[in-house]
PDB file of N, CA and C in Angstrom:
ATOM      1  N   UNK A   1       0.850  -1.183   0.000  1.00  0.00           N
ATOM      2  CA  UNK A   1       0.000   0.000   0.000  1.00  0.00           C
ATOM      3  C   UNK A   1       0.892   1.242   0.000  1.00  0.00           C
ATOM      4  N   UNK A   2       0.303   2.298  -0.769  1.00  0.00           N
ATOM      5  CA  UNK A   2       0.837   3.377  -1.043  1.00  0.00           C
ATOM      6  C   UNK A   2       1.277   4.151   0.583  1.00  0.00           C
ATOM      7  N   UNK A   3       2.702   4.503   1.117  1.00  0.00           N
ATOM      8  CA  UNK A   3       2.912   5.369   2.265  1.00  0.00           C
ATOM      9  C   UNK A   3       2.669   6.936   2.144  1.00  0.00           C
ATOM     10  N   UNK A   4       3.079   7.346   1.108  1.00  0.00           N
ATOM     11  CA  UNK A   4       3.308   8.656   0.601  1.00  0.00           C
ATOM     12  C   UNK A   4       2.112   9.618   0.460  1.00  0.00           C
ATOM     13  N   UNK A   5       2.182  10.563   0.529  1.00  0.00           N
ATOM     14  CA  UNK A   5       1.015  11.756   0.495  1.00  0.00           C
ATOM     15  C   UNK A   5       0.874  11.445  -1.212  1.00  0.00           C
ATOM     16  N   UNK A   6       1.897  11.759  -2.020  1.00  0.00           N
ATOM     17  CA  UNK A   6       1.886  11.668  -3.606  1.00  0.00           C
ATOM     18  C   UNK A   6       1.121  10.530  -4.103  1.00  0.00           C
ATOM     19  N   UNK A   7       2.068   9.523  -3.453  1.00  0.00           N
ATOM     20  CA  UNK A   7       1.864   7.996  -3.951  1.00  0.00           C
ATOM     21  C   UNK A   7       0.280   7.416  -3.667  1.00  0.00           C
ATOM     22  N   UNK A   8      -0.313   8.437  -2.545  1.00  0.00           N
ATOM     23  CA  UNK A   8      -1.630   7.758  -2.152  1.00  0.00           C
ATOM     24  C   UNK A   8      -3.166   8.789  -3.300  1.00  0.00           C
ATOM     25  N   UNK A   9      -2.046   9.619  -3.770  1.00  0.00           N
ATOM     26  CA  UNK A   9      -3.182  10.291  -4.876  1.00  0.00           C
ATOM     27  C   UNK A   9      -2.933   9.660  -5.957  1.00  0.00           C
ATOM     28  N   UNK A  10      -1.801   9.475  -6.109  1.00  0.00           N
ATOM     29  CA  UNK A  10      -1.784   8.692  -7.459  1.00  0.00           C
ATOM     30  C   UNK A  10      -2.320   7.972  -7.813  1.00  0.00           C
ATOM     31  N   UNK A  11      -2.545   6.647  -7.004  1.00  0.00           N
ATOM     32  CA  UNK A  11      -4.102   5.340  -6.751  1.00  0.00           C
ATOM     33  C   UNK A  11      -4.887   6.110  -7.053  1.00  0.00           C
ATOM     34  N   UNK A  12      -5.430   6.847  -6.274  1.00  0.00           N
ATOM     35  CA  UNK A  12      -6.512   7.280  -6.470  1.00  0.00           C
ATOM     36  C   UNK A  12      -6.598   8.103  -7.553  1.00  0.00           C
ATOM     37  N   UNK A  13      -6.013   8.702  -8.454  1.00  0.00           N
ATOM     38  CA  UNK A  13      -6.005   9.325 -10.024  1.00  0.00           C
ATOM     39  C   UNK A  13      -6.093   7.962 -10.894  1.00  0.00           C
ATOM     40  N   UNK A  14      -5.051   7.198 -10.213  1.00  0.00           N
ATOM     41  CA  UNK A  14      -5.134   5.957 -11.275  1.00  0.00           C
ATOM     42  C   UNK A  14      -6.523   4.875 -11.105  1.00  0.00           C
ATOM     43  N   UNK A  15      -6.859   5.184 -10.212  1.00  0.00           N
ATOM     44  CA  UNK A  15      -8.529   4.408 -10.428  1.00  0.00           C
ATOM     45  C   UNK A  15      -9.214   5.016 -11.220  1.00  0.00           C
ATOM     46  N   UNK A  16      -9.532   6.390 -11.174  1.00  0.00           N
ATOM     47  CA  UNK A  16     -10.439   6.938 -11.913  1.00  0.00           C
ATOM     48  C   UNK A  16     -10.247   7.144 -12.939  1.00  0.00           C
ATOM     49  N   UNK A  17      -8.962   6.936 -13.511  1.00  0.00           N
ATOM     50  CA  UNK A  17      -8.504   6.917 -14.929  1.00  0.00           C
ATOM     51  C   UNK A  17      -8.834   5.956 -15.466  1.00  0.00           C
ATOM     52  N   UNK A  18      -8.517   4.411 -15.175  1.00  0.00           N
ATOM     53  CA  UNK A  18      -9.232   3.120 -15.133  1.00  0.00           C
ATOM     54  C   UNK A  18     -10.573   3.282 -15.559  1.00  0.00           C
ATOM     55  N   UNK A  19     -11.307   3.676 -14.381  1.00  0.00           N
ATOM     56  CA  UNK A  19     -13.087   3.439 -14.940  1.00  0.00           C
ATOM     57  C   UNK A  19     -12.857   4.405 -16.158  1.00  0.00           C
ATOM     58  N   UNK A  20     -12.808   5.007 -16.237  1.00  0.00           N
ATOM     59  CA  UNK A  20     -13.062   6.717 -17.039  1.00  0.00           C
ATOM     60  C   UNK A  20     -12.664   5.532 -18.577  1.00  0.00           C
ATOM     61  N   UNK A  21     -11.181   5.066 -18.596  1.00  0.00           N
ATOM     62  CA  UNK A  21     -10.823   4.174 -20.147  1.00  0.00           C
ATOM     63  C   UNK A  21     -11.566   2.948 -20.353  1.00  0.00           C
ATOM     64  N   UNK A  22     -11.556   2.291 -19.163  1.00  0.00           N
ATOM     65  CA  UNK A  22     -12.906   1.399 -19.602  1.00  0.00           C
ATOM     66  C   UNK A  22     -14.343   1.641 -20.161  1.00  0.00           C
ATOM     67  N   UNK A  23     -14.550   2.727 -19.812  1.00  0.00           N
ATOM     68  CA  UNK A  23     -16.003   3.162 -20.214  1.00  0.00           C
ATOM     69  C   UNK A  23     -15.980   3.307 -21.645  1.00  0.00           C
ATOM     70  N   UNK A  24     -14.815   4.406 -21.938  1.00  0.00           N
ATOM     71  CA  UNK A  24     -14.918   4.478 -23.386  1.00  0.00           C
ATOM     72  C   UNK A  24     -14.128   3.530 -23.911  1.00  0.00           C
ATOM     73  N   UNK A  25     -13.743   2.154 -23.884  1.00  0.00           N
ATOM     74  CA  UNK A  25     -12.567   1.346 -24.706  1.00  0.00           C
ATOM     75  C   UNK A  25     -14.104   0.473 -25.059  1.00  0.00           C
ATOM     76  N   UNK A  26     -15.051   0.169 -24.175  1.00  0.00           N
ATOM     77  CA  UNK A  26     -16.536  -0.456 -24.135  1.00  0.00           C
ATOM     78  C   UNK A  26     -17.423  -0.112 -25.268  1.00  0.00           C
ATOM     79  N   UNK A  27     -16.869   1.555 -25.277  1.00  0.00           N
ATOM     80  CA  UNK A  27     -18.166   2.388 -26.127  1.00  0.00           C
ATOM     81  C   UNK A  27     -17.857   2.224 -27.513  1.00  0.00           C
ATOM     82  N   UNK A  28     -16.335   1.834 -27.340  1.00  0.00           N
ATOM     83  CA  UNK A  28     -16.016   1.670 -29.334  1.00  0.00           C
ATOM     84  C   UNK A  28     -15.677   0.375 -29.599  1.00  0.00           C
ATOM     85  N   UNK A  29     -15.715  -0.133 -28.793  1.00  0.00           N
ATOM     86  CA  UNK A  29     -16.172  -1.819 -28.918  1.00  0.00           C
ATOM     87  C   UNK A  29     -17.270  -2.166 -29.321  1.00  0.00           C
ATOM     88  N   UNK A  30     -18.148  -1.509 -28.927  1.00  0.00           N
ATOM     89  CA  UNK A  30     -19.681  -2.032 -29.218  1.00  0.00           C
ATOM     90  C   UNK A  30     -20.244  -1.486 -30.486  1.00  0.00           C
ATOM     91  N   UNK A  31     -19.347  -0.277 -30.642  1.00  0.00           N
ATOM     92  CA  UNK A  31     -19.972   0.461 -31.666  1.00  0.00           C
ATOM     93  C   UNK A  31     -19.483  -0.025 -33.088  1.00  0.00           C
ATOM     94  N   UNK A  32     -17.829  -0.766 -32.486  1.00  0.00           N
ATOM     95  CA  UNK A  32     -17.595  -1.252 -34.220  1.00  0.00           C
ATOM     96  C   UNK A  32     -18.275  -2.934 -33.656  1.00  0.00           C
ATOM     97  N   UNK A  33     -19.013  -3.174 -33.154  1.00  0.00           N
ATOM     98  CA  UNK A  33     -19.411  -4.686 -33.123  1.00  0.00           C
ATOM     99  C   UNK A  33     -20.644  -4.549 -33.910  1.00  0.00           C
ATOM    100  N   UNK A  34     -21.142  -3.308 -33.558  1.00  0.00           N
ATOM    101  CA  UNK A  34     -22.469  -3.058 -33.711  1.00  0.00           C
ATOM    102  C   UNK A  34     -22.659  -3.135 -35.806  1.00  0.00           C
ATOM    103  N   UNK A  35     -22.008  -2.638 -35.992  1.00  0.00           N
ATOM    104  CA  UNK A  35     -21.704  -2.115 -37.450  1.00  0.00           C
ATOM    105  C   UNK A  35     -20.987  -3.238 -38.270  1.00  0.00           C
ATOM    106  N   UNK A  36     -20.343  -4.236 -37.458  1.00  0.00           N
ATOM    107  CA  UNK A  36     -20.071  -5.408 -37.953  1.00  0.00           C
ATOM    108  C   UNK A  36     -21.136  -7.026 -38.157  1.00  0.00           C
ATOM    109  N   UNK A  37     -22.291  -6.486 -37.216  1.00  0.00           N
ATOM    110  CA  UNK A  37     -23.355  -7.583 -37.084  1.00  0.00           C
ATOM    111  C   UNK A  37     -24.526  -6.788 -37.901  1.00  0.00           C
ATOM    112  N   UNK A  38     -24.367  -5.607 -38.577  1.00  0.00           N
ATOM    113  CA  UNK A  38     -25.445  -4.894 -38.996  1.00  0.00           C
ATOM    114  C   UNK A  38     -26.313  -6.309 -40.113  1.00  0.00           C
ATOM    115  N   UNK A  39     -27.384  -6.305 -40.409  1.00  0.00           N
ATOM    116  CA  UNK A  39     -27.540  -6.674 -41.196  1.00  0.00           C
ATOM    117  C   UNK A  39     -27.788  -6.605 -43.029  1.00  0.00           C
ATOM    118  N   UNK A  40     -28.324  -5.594 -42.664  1.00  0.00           N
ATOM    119  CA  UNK A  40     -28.524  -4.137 -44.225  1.00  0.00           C
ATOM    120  C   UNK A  40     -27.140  -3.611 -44.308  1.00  0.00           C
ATOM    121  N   UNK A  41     -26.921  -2.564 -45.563  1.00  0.00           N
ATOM    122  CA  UNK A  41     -25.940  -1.904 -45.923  1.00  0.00           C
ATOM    123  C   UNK A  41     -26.557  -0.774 -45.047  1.00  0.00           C
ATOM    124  N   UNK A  42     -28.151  -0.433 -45.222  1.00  0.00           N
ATOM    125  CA  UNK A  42     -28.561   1.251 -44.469  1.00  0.00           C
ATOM    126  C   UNK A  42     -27.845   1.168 -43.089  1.00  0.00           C
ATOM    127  N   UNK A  43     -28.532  -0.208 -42.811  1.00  0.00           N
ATOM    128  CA  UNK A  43     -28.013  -0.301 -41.568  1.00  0.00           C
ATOM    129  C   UNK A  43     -26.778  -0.123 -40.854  1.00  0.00           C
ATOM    130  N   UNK A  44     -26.046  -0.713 -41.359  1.00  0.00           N
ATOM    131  CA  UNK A  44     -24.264  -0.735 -41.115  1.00  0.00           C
ATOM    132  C   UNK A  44     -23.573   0.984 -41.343  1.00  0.00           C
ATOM    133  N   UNK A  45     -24.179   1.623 -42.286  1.00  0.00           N
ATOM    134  CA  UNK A  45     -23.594   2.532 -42.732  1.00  0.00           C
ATOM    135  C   UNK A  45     -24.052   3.830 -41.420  1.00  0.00           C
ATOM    136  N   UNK A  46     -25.616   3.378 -41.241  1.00  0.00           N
ATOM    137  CA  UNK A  46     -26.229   4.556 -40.302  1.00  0.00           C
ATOM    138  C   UNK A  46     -25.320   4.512 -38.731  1.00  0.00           C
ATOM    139  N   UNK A  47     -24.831   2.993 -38.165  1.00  0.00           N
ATOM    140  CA  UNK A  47     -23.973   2.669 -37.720  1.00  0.00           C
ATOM    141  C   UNK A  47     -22.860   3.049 -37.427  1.00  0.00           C
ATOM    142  N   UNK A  48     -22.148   3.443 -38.954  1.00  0.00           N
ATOM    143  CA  UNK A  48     -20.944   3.662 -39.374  1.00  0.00           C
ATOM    144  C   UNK A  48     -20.664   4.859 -38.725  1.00  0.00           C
ATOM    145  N   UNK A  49     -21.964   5.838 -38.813  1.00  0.00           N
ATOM    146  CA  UNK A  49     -21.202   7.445 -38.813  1.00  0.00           C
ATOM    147  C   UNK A  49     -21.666   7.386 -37.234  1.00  0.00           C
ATOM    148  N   UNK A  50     -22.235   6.964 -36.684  1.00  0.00           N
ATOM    149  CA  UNK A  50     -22.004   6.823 -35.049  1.00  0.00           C
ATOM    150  C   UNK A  50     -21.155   6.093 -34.544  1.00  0.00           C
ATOM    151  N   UNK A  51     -20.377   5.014 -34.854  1.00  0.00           N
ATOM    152  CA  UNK A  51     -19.366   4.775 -34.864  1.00  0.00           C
ATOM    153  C   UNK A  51     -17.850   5.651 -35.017  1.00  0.00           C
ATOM    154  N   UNK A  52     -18.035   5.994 -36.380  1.00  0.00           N
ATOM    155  CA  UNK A  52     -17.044   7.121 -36.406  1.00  0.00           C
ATOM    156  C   UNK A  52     -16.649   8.033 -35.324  1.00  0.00           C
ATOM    157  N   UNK A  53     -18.056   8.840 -34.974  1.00  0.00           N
ATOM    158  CA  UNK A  53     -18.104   9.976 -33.891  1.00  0.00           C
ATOM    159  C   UNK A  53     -17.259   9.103 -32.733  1.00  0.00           C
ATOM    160  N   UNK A  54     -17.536   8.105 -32.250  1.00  0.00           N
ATOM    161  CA  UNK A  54     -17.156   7.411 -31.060  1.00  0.00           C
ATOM    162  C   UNK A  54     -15.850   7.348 -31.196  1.00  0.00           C
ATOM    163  N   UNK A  55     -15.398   6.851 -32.479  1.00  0.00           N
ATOM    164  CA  UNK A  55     -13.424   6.438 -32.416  1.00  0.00           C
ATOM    165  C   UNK A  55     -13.375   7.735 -32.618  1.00  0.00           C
ATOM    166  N   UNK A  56     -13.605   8.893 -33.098  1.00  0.00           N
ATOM    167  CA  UNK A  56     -12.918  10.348 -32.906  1.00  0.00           C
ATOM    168  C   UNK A  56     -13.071  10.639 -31.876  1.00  0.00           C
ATOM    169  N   UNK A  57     -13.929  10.557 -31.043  1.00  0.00           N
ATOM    170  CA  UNK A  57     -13.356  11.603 -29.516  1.00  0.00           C
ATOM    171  C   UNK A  57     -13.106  10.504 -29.050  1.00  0.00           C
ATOM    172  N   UNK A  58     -13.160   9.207 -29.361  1.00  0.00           N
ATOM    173  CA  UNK A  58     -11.588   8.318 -27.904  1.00  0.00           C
ATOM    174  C   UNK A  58     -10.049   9.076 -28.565  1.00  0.00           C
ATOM    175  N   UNK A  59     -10.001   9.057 -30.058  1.00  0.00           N
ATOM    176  CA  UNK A  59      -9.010   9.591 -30.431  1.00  0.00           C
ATOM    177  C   UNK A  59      -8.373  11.087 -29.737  1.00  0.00           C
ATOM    178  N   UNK A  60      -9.534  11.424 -29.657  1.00  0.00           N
ATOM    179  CA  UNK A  60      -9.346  13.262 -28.881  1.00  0.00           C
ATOM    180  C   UNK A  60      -9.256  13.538 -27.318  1.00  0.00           C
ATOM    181  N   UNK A  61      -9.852  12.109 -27.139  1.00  0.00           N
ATOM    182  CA  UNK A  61      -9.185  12.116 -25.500  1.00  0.00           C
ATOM    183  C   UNK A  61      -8.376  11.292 -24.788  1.00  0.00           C
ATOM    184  N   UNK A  62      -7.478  10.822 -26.172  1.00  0.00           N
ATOM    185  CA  UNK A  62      -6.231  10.130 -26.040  1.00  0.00           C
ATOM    186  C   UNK A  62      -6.407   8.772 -25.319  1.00  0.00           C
ATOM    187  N   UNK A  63      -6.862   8.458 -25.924  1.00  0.00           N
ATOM    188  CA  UNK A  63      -7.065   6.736 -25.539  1.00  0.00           C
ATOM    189  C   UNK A  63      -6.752   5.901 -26.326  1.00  0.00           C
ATOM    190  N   UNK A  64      -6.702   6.156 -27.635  1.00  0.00           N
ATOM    191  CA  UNK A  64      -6.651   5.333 -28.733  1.00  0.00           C
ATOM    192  C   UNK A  64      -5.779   6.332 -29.614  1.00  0.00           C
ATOM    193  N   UNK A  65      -4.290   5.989 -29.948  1.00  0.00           N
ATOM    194  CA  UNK A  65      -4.198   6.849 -31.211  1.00  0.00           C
ATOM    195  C   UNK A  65      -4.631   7.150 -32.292  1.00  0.00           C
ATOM    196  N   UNK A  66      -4.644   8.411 -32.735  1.00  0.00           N
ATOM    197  CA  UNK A  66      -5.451   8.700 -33.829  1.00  0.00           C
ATOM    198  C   UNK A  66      -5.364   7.859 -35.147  1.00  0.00           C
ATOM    199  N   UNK A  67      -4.053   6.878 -35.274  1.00  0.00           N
ATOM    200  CA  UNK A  67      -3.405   6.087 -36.727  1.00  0.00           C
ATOM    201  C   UNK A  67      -4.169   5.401 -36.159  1.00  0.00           C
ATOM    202  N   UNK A  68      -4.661   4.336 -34.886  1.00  0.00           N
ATOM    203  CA  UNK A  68      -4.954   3.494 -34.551  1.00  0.00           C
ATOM    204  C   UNK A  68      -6.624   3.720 -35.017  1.00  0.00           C
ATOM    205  N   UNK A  69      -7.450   4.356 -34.523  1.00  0.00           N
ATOM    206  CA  UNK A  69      -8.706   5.058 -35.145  1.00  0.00           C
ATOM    207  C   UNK A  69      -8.907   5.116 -36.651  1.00  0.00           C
ATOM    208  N   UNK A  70      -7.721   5.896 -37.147  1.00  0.00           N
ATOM    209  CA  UNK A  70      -8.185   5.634 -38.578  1.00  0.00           C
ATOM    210  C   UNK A  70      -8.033   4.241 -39.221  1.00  0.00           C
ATOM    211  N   UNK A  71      -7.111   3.135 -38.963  1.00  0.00           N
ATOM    212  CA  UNK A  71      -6.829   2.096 -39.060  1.00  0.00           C
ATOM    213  C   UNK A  71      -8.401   1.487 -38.759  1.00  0.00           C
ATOM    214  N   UNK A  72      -9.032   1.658 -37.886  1.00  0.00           N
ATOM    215  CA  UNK A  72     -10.231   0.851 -37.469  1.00  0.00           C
ATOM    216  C   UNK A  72     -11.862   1.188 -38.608  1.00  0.00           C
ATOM    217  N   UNK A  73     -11.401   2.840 -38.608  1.00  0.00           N
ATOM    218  CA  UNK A  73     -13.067   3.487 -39.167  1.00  0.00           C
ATOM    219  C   UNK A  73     -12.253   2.952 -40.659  1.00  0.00           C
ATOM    220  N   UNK A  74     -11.390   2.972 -41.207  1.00  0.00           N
ATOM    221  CA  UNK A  74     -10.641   2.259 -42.511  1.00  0.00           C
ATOM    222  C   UNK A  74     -11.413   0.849 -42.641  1.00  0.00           C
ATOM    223  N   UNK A  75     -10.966  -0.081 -42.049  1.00  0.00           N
ATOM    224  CA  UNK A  75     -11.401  -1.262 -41.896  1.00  0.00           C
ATOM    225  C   UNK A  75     -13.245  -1.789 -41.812  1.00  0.00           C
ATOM    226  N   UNK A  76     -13.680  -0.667 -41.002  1.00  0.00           N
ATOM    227  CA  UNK A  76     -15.280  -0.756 -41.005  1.00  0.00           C
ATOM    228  C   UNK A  76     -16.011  -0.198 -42.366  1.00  0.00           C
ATOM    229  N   UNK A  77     -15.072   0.665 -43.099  1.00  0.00           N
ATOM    230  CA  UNK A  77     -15.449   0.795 -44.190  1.00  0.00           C
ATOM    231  C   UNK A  77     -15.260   0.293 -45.612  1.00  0.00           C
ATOM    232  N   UNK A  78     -14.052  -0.103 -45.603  1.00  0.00           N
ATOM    233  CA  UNK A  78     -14.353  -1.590 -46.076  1.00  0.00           C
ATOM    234  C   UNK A  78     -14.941  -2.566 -46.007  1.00  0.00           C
ATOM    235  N   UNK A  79     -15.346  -2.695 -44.846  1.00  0.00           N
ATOM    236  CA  UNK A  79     -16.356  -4.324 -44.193  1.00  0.00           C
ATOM    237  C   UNK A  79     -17.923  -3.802 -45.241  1.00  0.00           C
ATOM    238  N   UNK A  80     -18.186  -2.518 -45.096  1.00  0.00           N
ATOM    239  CA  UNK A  80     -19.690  -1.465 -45.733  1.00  0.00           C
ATOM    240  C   UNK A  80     -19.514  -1.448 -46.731  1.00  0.00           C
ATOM    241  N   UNK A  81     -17.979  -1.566 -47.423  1.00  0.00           N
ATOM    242  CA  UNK A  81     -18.236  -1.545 -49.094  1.00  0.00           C
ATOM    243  C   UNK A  81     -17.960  -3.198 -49.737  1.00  0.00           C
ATOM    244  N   UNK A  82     -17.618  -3.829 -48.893  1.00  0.00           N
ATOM    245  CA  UNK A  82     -17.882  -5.434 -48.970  1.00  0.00           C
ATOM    246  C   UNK A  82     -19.403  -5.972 -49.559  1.00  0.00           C
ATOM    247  N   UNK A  83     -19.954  -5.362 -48.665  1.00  0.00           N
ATOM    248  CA  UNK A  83     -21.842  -5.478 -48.072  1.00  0.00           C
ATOM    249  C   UNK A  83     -21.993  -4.917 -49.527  1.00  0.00           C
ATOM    250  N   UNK A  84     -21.800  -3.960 -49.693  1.00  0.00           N
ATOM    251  CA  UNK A  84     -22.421  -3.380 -51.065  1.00  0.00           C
ATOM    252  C   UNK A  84     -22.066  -3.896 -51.988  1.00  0.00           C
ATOM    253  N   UNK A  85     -21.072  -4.232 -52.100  1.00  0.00           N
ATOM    254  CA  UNK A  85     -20.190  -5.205 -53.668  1.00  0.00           C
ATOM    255  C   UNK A  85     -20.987  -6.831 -53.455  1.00  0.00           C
ATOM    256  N   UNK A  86     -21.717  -7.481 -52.630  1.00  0.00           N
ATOM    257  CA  UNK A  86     -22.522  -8.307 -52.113  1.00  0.00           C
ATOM    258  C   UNK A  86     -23.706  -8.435 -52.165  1.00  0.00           C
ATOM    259  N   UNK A  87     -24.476  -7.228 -52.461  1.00  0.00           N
ATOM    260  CA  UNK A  87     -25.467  -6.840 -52.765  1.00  0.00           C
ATOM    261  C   UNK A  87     -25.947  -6.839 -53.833  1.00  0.00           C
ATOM    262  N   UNK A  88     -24.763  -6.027 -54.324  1.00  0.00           N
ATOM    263  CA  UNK A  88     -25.149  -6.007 -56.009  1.00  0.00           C
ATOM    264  C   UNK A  88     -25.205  -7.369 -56.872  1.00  0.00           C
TER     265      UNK A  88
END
């Protein structure tokens, strides 16, 4: 256990940092799961741009690098132009 005046805030910064990245590492998990089980193209795509919004502000509040983000909304949009080349 932390002795220190410093060391005993630090836990306690570092918990709440914890919940705070879990919450959002959850929120863009679900959101590219969500867009990956879509069933329609409307669907996936309407998905898509709420998705997007989600990996840009984890990107903006530094949780996820921004290469890492575009690497992902990259990939989901390909998966949407898959669906459509599938369609047709």
């Amino acid at each position: 256990m932390a002795q220190h005046k410093s060391a005993i805030k630090r836990a306690r910064q570092n918990k709440k940092r914890a919940i705070y990245n879990r919450a959002n590492r959850k929120a863009y998990r679900e959101a590219i799961k969500a867009v990956r089980l879509a069933k329609t193209v409307q669907e996936a795509e309407a998905l898509f741009v709420t998705a997007t919004s989600i990996l840009d502000r984890v990107a903006s509040r530094g949780i996820l690098h921004k290469n890492n983000v575009a690497n992902k909304k990259s990939k989901l949009a390909l998966h949407i132009n898959k669906m459509k080349a599938a369609q047709a």
